[in-house]
Protein backbone atom coordinates (compact mmCIF):
# COMPACT_ATOMS: atom_id res chain seq x y z
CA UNK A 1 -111.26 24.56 -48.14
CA UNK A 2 -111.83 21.82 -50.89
CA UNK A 3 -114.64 20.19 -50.19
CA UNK A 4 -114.60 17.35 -52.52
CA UNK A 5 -113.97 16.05 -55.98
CA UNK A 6 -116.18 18.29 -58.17
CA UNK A 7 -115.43 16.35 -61.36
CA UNK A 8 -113.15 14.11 -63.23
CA UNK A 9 -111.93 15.57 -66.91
CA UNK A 10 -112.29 13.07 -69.95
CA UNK A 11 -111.16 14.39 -73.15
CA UNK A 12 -112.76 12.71 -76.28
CA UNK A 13 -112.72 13.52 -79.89
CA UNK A 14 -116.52 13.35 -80.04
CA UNK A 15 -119.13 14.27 -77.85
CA UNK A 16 -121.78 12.72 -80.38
CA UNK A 17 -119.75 9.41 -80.38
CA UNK A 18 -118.91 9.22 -76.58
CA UNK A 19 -122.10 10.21 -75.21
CA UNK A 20 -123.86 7.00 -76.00
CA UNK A 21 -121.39 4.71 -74.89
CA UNK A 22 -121.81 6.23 -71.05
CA UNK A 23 -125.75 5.70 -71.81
CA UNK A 24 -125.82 2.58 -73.35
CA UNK A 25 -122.70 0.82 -71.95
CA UNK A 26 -123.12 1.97 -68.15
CA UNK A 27 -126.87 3.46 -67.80
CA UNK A 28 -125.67 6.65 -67.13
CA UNK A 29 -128.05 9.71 -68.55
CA UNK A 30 -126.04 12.85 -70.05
CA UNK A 31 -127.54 15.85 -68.07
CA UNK A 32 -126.54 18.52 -70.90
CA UNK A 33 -124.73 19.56 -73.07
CA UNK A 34 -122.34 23.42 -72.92
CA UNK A 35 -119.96 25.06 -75.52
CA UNK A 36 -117.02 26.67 -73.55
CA UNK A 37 -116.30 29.33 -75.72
CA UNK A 38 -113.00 31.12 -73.81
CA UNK A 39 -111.89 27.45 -73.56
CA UNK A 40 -112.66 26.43 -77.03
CA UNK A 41 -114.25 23.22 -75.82
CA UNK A 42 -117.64 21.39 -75.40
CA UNK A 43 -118.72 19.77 -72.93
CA UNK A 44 -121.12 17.03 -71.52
CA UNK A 45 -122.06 15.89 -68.43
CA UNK A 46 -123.00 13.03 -66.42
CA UNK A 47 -123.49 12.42 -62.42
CA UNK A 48 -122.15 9.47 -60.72
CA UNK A 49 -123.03 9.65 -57.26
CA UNK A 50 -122.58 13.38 -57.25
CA UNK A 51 -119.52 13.63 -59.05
CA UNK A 52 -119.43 14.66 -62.48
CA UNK A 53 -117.78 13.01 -65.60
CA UNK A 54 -117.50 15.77 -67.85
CA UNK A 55 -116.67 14.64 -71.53
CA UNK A 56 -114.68 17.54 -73.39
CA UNK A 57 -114.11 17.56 -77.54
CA UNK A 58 -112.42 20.87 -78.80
CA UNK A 59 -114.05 23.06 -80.90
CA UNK A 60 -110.52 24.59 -82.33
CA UNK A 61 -107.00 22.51 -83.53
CA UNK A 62 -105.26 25.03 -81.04
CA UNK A 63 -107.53 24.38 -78.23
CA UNK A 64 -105.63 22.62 -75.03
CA UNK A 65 -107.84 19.66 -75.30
CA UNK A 66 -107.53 19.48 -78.92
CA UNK A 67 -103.55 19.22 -78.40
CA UNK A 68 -104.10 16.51 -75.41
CA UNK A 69 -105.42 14.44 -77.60
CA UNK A 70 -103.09 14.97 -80.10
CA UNK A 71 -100.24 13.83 -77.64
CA UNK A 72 -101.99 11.27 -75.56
CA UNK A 73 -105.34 9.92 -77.17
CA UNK A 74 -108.52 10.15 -75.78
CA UNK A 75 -108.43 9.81 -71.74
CA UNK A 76 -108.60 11.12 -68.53
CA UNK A 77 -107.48 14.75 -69.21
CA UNK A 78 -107.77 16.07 -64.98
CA UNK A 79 -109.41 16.01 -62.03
CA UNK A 80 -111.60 18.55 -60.15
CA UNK A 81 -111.81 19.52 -56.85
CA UNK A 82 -114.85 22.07 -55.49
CA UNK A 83 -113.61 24.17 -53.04
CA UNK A 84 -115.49 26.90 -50.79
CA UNK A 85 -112.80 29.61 -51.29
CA UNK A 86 -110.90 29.19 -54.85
CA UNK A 87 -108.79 32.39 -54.21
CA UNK A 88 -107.78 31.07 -50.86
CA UNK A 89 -107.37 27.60 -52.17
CA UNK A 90 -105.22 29.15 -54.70
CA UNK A 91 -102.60 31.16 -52.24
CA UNK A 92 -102.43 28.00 -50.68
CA UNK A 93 -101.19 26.02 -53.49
CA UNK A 94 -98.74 28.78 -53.94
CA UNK A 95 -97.29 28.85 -50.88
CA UNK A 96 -97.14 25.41 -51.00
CA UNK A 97 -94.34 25.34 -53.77
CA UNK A 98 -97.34 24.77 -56.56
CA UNK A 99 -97.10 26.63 -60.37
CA UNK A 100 -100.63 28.20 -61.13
CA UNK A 101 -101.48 27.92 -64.20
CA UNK A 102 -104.10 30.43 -63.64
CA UNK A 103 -103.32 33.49 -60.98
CA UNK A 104 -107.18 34.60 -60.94
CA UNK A 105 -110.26 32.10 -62.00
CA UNK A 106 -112.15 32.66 -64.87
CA UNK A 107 -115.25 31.42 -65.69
CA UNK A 108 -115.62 27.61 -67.02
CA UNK A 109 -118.71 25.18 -67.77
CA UNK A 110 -121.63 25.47 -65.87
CA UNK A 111 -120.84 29.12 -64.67
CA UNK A 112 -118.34 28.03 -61.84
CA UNK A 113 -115.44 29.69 -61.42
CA UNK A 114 -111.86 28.05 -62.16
CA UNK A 115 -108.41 27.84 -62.61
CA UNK A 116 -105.76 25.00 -63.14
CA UNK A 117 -102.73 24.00 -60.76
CA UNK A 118 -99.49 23.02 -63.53
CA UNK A 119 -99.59 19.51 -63.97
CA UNK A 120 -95.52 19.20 -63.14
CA UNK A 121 -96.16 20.34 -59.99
CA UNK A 122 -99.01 17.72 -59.46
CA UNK A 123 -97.30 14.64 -60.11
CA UNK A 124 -98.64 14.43 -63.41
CA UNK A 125 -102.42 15.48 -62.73
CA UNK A 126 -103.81 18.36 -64.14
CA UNK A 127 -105.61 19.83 -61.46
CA UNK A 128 -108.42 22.30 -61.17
CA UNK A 129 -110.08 23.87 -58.61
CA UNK A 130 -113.48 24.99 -58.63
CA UNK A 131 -116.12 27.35 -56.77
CA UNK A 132 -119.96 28.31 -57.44
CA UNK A 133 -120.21 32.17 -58.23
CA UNK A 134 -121.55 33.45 -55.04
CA UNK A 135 -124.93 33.41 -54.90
CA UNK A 136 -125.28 30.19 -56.96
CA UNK A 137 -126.42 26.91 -55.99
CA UNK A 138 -124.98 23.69 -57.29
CA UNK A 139 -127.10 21.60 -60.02
């Protein structure tokens, strides 16, 4: 069911700041930008040979990223896996002994559909999972 590593998480205090260091220093080219609203987050991404870096800087003091970075600094904040069947992929985790954060996905950047696997049942690593809407093609 997962089909491979959709993205990798990095939580920044500025996306204005950050962006130009992933241009400048490593010739990467930002491919847009997205406010998350329900998340209270922006975003920005970048493709490295088909997997994402997406930069996140909250847009609220209570937002989760906002409080990451309050405990831990800027950083790798978790790790993405696409997966064909998210509900599916979700039982699975489950069953396998693994707290959801999220029961049911909701919608997150780019209009996919996600949810978040509790990062003490991980090992540490917040995971997500994530699916395209049916009907929608990956960019």
């Amino acid at each position: 069911m997962i089909q491979s590593i959709d993205h990798l998480g990095i939580a920044v205090r500025s996306i204005d700041e950050a962006v130009p260091i992933y241009e400048t220093a490593l010739g990467l080219r930002c491919l847009g930008r997205e406010e998350v609203a329900s998340q209270r987050v922006k975003t920005a991404f970048f493709d490295v040979g088909g997997v994402h870096l997406e930069l996140l800087e909250p847009t609220a003091p209570d937002s989760p990223i906002a409080k990451f970075l309050a405990e831990k600094g800027e950083g790798i904040h978790h790790i993405a896996f696409r997966t064909d069947d998210i509900k599916g992929q979700l039982e699975q985790a489950a069953a396998g002994g693994v707290r959801l954060i999220n029961a049911e996905p909701f919608e997150g950047a780019a209009g996919k559909l996600v949810a978040f696997l509790h990062p003490k049942s991980t090992r540490g690593v917040l995971t997500e999972l994530c699916a395209l809407k049916p009907g929608e093609n990956a960019h």
